[in-house]
PDB file of N, CA and C in Angstrom:
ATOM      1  N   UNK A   1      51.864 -23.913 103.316  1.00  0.00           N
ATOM      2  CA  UNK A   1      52.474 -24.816 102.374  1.00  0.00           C
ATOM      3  C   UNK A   1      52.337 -24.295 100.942  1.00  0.00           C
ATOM      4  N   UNK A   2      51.408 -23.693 100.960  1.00  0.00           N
ATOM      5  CA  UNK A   2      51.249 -23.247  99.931  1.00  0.00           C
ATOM      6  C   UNK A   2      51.634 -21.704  99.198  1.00  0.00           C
ATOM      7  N   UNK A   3      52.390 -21.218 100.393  1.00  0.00           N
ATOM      8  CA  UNK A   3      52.844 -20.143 100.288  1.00  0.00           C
ATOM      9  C   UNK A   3      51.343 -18.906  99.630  1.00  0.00           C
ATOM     10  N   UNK A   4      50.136 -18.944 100.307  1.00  0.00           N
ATOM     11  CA  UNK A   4      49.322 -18.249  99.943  1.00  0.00           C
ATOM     12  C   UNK A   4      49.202 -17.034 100.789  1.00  0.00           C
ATOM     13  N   UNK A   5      50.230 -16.066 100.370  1.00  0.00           N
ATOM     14  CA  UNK A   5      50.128 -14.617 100.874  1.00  0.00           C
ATOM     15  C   UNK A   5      48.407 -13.613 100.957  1.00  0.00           C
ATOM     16  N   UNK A   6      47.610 -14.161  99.559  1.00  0.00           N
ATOM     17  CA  UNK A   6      46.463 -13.082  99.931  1.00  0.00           C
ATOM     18  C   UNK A   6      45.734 -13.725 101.124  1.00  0.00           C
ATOM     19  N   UNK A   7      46.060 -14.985 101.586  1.00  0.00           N
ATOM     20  CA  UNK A   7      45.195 -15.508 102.731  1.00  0.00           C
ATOM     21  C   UNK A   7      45.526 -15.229 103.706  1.00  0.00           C
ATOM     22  N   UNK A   8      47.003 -15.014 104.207  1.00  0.00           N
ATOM     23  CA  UNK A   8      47.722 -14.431 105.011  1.00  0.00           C
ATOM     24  C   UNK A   8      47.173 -13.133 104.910  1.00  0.00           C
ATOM     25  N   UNK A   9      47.492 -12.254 104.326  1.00  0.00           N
ATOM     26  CA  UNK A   9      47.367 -10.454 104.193  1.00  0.00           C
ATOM     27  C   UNK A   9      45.908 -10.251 104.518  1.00  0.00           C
ATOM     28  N   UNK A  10      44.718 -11.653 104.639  1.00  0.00           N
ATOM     29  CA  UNK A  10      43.510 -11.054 105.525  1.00  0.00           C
ATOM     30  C   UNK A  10      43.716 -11.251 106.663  1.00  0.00           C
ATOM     31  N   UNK A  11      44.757 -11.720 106.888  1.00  0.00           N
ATOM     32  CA  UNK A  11      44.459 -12.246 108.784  1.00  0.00           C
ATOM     33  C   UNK A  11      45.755 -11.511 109.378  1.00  0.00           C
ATOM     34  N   UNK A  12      45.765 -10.173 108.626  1.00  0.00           N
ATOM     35  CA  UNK A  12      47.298  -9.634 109.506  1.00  0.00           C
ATOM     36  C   UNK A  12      46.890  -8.109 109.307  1.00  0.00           C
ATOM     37  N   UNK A  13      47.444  -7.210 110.656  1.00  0.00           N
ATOM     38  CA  UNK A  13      47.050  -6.138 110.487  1.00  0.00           C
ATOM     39  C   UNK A  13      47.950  -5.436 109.231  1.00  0.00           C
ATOM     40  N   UNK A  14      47.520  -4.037 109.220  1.00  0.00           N
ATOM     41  CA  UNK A  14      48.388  -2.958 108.118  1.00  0.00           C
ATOM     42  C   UNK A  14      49.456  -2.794 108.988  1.00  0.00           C
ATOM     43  N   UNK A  15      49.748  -2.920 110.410  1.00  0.00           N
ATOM     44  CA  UNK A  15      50.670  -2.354 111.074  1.00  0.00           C
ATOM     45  C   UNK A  15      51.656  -3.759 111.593  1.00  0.00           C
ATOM     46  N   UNK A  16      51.069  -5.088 111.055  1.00  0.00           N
ATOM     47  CA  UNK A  16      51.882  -6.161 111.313  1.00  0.00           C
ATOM     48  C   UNK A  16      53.004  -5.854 111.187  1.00  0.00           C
ATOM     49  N   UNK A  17      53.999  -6.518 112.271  1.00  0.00           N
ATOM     50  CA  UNK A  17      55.071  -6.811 112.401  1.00  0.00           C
ATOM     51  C   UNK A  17      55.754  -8.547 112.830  1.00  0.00           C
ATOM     52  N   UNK A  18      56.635  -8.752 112.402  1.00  0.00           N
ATOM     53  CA  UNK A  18      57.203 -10.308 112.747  1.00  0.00           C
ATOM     54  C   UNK A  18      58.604 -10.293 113.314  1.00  0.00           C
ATOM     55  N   UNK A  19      59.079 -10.412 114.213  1.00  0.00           N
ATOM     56  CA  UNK A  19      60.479 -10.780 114.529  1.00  0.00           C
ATOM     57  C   UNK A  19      60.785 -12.263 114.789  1.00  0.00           C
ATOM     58  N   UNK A  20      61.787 -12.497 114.130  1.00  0.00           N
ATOM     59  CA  UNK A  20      61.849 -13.718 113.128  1.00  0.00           C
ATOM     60  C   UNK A  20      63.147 -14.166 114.187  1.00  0.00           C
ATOM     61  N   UNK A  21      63.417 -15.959 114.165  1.00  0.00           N
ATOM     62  CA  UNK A  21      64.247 -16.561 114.900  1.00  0.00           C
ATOM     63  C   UNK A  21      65.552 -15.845 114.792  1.00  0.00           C
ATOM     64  N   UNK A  22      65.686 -15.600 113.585  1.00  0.00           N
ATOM     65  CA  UNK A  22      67.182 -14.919 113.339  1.00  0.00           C
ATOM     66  C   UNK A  22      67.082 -13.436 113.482  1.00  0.00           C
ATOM     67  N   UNK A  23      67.024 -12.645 114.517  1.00  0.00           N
ATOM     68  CA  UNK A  23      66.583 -11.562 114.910  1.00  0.00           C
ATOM     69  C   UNK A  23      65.917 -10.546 114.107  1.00  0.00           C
ATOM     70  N   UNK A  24      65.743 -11.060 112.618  1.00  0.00           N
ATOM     71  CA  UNK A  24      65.098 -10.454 111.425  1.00  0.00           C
ATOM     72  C   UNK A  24      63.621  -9.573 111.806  1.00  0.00           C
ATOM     73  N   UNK A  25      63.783  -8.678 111.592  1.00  0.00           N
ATOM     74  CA  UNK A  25      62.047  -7.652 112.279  1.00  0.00           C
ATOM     75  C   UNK A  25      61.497  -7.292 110.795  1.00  0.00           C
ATOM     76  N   UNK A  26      60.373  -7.615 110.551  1.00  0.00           N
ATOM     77  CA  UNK A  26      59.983  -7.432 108.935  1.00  0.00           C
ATOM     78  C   UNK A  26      58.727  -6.736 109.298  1.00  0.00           C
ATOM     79  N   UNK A  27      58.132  -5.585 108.412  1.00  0.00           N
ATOM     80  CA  UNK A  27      56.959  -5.145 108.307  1.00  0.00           C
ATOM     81  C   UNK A  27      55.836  -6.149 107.417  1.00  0.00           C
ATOM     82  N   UNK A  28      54.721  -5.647 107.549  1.00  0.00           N
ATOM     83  CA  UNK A  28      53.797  -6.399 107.000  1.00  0.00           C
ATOM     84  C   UNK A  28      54.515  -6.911 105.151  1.00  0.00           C
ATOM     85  N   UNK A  29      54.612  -5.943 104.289  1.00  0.00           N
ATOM     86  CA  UNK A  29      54.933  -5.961 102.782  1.00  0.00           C
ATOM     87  C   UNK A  29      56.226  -6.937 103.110  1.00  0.00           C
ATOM     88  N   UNK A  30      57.262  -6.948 103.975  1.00  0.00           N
ATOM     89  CA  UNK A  30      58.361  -7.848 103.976  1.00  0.00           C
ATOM     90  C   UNK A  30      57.683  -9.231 104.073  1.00  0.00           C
ATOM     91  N   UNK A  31      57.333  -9.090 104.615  1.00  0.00           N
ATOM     92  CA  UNK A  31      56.993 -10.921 105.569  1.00  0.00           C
ATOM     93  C   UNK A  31      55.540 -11.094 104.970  1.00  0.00           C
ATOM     94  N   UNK A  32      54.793 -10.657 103.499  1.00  0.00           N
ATOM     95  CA  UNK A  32      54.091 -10.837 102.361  1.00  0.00           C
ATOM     96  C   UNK A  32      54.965 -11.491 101.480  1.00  0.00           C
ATOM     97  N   UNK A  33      55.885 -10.580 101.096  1.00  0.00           N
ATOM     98  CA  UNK A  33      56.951 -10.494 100.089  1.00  0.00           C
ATOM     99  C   UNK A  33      57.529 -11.913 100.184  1.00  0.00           C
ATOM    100  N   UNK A  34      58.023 -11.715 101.290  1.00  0.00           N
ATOM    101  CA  UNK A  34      58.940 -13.725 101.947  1.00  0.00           C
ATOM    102  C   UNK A  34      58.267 -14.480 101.641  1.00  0.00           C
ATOM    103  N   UNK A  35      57.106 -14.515 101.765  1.00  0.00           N
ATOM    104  CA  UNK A  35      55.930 -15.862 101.527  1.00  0.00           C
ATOM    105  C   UNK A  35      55.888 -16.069 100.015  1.00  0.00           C
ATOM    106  N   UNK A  36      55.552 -14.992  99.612  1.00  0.00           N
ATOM    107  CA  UNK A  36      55.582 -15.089  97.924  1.00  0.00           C
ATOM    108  C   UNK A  36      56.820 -15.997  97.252  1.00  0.00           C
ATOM    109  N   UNK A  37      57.981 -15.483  98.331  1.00  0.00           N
ATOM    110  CA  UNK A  37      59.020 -15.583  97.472  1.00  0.00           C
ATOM    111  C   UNK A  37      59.258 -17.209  97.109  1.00  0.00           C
ATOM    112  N   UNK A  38      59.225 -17.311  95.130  1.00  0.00           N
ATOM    113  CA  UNK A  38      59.861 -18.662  94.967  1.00  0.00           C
ATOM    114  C   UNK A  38      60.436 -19.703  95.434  1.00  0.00           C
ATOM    115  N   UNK A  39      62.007 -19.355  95.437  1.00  0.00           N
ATOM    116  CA  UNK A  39      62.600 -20.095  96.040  1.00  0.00           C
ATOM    117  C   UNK A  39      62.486 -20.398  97.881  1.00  0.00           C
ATOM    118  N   UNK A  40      61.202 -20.159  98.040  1.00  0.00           N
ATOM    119  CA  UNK A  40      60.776 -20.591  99.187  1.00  0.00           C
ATOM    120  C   UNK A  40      59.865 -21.686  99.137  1.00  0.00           C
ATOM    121  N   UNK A  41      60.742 -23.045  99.537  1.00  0.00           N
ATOM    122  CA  UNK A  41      60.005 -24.345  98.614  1.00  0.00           C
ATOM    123  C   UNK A  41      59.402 -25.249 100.381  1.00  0.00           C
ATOM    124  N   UNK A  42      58.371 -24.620 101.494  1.00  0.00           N
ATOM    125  CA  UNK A  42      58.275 -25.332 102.320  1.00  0.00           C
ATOM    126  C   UNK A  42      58.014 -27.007 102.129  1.00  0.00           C
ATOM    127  N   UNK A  43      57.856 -27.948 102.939  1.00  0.00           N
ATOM    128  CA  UNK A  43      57.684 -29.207 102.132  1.00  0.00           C
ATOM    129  C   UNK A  43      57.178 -29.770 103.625  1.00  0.00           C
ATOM    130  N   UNK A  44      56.866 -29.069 104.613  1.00  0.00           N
ATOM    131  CA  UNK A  44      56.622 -29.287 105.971  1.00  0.00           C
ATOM    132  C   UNK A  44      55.888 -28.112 106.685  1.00  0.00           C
ATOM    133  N   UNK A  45      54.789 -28.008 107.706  1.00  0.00           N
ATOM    134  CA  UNK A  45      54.687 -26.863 108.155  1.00  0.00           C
ATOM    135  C   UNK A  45      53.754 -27.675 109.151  1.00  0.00           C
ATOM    136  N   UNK A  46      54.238 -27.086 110.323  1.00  0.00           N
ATOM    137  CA  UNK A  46      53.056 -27.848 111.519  1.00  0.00           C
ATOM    138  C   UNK A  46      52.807 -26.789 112.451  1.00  0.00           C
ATOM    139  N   UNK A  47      51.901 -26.837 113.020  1.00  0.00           N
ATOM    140  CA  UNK A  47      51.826 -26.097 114.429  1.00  0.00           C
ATOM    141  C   UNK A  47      51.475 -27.154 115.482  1.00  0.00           C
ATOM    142  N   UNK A  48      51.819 -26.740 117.034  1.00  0.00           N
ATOM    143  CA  UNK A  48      51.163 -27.870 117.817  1.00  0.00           C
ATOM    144  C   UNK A  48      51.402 -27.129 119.448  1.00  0.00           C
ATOM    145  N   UNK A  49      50.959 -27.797 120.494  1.00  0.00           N
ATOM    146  CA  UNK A  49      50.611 -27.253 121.504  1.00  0.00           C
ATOM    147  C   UNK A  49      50.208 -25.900 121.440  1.00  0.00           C
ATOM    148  N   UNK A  50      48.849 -25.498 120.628  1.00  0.00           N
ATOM    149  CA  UNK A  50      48.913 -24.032 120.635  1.00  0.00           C
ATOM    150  C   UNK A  50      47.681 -23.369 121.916  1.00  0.00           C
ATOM    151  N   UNK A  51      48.019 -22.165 122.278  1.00  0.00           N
ATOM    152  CA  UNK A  51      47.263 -22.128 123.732  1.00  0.00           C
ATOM    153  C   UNK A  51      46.779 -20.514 123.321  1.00  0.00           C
ATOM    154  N   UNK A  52      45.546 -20.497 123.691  1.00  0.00           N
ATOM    155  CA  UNK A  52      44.793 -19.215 123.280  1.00  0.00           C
ATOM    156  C   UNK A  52      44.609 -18.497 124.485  1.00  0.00           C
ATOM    157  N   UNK A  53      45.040 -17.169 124.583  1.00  0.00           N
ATOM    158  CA  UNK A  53      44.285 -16.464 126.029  1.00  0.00           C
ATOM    159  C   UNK A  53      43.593 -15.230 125.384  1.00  0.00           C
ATOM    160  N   UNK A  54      42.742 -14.961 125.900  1.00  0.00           N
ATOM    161  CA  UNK A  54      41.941 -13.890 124.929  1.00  0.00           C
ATOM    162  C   UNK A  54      41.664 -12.629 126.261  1.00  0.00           C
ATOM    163  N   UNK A  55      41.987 -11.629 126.341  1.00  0.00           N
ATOM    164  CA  UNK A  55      42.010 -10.406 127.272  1.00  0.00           C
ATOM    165  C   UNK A  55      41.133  -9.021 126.840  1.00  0.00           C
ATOM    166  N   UNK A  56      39.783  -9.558 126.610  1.00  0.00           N
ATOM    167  CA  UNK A  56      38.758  -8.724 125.917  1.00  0.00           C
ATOM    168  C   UNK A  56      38.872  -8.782 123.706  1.00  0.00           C
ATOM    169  N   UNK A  57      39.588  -8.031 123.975  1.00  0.00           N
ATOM    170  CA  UNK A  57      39.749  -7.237 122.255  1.00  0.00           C
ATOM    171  C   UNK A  57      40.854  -7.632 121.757  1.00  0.00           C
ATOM    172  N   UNK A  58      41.692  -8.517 122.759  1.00  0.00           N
ATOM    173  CA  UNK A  58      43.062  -8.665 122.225  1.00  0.00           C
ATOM    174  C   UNK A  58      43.407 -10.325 122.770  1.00  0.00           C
ATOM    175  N   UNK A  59      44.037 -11.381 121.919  1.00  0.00           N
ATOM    176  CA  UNK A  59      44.453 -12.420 122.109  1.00  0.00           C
ATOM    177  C   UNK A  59      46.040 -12.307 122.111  1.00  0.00           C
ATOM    178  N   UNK A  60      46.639 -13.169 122.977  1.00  0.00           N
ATOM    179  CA  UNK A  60      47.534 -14.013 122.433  1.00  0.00           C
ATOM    180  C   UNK A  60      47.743 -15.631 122.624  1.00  0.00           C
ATOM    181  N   UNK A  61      48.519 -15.699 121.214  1.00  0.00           N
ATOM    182  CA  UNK A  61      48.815 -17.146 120.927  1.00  0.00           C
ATOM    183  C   UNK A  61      49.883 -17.760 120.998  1.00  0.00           C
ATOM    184  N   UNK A  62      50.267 -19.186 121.541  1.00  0.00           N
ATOM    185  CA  UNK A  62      51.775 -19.493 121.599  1.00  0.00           C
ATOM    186  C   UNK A  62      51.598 -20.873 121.371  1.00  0.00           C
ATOM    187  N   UNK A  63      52.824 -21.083 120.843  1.00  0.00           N
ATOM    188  CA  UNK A  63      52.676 -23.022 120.477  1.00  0.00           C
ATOM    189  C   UNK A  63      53.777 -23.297 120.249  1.00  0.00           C
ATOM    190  N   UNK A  64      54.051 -24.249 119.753  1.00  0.00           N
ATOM    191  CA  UNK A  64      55.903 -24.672 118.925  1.00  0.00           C
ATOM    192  C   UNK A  64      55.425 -25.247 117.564  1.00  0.00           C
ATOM    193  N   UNK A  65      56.321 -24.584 116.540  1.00  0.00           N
ATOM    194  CA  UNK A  65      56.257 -25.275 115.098  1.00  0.00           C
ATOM    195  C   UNK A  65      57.036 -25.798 114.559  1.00  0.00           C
ATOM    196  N   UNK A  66      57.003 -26.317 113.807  1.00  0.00           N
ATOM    197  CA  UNK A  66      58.189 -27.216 112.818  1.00  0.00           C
ATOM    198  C   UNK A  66      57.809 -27.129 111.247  1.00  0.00           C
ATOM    199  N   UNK A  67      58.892 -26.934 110.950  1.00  0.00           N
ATOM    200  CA  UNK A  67      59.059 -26.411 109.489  1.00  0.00           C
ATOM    201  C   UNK A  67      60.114 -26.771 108.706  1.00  0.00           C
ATOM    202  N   UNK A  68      60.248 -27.343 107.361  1.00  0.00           N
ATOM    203  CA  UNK A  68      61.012 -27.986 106.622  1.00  0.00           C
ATOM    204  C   UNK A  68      60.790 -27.685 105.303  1.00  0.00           C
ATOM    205  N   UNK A  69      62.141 -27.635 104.813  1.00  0.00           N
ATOM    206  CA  UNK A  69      61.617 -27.549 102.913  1.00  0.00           C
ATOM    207  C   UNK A  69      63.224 -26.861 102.811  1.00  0.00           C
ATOM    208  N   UNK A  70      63.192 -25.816 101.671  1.00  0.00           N
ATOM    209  CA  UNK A  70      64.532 -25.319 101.306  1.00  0.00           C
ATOM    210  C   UNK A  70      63.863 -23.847 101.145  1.00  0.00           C
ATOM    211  N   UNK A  71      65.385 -23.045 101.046  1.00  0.00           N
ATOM    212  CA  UNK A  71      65.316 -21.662 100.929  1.00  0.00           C
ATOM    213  C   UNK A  71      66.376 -21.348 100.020  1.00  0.00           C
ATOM    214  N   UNK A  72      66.109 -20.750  98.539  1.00  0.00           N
ATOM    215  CA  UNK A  72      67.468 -20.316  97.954  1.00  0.00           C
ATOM    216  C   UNK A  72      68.152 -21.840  98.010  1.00  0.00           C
ATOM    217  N   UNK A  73      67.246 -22.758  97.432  1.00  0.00           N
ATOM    218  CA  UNK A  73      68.346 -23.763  97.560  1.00  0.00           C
ATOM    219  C   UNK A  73      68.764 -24.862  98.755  1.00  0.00           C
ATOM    220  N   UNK A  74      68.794 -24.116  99.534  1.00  0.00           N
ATOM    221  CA  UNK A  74      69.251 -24.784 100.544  1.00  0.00           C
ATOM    222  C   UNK A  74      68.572 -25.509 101.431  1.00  0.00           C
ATOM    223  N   UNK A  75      68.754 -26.403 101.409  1.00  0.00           N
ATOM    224  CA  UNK A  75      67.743 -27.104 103.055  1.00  0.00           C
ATOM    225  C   UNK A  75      67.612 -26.522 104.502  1.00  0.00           C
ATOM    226  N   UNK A  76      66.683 -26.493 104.618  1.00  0.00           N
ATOM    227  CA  UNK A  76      66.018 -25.940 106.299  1.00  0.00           C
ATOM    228  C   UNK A  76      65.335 -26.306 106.816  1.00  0.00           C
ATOM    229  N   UNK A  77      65.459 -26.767 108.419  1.00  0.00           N
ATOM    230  CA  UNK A  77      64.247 -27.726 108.982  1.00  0.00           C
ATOM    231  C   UNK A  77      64.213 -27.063 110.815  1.00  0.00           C
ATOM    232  N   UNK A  78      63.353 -26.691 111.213  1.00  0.00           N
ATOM    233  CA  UNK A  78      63.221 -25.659 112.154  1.00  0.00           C
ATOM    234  C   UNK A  78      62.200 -25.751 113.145  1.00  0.00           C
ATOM    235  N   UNK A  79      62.330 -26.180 114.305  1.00  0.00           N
ATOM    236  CA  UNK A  79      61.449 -26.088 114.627  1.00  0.00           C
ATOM    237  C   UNK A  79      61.759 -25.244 115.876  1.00  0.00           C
ATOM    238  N   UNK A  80      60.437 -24.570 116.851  1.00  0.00           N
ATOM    239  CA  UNK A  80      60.615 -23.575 117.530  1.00  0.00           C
ATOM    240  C   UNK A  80      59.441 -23.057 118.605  1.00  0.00           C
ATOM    241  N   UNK A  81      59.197 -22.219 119.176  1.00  0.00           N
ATOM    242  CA  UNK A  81      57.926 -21.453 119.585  1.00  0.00           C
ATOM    243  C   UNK A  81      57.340 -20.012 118.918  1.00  0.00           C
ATOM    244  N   UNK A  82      56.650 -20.037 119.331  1.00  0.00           N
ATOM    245  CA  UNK A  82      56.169 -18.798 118.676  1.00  0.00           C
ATOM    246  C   UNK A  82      55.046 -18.065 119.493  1.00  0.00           C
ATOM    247  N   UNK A  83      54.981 -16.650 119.601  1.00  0.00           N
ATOM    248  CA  UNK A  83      53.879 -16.152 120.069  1.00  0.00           C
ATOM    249  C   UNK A  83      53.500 -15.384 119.237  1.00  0.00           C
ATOM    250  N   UNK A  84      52.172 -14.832 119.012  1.00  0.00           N
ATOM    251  CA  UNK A  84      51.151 -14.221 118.150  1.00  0.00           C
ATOM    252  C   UNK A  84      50.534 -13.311 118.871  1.00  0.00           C
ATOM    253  N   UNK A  85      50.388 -11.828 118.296  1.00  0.00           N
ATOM    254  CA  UNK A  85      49.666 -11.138 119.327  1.00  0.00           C
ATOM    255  C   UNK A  85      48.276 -10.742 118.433  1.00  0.00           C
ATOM    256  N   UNK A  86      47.091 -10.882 118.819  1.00  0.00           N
ATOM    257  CA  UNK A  86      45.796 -10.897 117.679  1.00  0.00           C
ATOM    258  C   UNK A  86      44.735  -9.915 118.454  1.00  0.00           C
ATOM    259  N   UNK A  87      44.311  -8.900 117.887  1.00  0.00           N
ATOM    260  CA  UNK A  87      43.665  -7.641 117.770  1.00  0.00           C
ATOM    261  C   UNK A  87      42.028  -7.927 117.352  1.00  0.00           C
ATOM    262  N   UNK A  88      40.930  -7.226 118.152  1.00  0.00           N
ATOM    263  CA  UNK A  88      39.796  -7.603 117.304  1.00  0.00           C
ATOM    264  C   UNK A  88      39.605  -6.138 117.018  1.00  0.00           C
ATOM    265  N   UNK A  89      39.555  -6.023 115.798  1.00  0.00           N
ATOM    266  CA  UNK A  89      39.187  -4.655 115.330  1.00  0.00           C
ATOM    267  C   UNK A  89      38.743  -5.160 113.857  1.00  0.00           C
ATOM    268  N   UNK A  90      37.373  -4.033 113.709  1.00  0.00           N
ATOM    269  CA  UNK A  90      36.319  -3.591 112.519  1.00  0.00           C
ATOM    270  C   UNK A  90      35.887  -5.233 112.289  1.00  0.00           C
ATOM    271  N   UNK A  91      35.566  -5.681 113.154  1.00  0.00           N
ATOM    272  CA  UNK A  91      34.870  -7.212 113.590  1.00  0.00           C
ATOM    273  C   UNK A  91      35.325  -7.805 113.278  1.00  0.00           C
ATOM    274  N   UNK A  92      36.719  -8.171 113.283  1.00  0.00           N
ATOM    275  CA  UNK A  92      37.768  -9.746 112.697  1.00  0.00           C
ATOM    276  C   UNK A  92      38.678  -9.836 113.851  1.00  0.00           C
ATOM    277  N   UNK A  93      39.283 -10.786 113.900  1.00  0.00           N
ATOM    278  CA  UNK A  93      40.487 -10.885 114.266  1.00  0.00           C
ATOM    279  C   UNK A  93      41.538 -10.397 112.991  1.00  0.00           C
ATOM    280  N   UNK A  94      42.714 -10.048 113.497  1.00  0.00           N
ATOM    281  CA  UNK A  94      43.519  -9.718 112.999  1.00  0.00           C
ATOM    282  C   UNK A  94      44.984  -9.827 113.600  1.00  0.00           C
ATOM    283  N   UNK A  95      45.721 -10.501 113.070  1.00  0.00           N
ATOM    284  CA  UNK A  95      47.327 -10.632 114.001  1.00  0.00           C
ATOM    285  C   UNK A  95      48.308  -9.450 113.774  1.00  0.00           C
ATOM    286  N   UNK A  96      48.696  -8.448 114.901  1.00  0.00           N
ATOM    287  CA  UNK A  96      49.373  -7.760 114.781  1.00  0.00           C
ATOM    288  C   UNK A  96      50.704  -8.045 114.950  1.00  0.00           C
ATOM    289  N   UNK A  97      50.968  -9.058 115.733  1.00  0.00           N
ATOM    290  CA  UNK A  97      52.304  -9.155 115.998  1.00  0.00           C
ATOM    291  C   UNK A  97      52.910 -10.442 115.992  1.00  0.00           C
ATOM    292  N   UNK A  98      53.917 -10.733 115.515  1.00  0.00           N
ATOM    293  CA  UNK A  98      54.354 -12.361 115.422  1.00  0.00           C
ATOM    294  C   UNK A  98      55.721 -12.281 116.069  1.00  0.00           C
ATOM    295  N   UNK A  99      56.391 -13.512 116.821  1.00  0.00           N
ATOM    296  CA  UNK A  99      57.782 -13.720 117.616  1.00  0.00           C
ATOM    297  C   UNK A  99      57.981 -15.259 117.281  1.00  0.00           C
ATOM    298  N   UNK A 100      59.303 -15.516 116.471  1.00  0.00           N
ATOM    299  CA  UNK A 100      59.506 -17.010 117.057  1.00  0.00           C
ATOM    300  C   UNK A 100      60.927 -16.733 117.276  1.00  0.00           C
ATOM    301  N   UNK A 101      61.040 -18.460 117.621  1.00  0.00           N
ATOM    302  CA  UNK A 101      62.385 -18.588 118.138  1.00  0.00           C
ATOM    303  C   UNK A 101      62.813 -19.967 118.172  1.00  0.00           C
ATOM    304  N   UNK A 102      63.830 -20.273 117.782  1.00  0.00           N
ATOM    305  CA  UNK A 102      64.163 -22.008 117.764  1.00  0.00           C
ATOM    306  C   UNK A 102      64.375 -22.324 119.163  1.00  0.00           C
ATOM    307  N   UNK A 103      64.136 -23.666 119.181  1.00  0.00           N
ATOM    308  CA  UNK A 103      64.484 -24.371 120.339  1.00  0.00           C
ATOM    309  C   UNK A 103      65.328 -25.083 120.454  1.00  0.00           C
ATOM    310  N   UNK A 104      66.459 -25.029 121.240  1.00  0.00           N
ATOM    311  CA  UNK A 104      67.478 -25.538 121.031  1.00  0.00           C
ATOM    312  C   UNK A 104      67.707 -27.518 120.917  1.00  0.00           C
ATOM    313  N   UNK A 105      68.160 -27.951 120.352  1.00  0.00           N
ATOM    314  CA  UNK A 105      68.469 -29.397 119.719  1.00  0.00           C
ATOM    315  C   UNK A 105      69.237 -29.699 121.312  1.00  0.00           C
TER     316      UNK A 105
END
């Protein structure tokens, strides 16, 4: 909600990647950059049913979110699934990989 990228940029690898509902594939500095960006006015952000499986050194995560606010203006309200792929390396977690996708209305 707060669009706080340095809090994000600890919990994501250097090699993060995101492929985004709209087939958008962003590297880590993109999908920093997006968060930063101004006219990115969220006014909503939820997560829910989220389910953890953890396979030694490596998690993944999946849930459905919902998200609302404007972009450039415009209104956007979204909600969807998502999976997370999370890495334990140099003793943290760290998310290497992100997927969502809307769910259809």
């Amino acid at each position: 909600m707060n669009r706080d990228s340095g809090a994000l940029a600890s919990m994501i690898g250097d090699e993060f990647v995101s492929t985004e509902y709209d087939g958008e594939v962003s590297d880590r500095a993109k999908f920093l950059a997006d968060i930063e960006n101004p006219t990115f006015k969220p006014s909503q952000m939820n997560i829910e049913d989220v389910k953890v499986l953890i396979f030694g050194d490596a998690a993944i995560v999946t849930g459905t979110y919902r998200t609302k606010g404007t972009f450039n203006a415009k209104p956007y309200q979204h909600v969807g699934r998502f999976t997370d792929t999370w890495i334990f390396l140099d003793n943290k977690w760290e998310c290497m990989a992100s997927h969502s996708s809307h769910v259809k209305k």
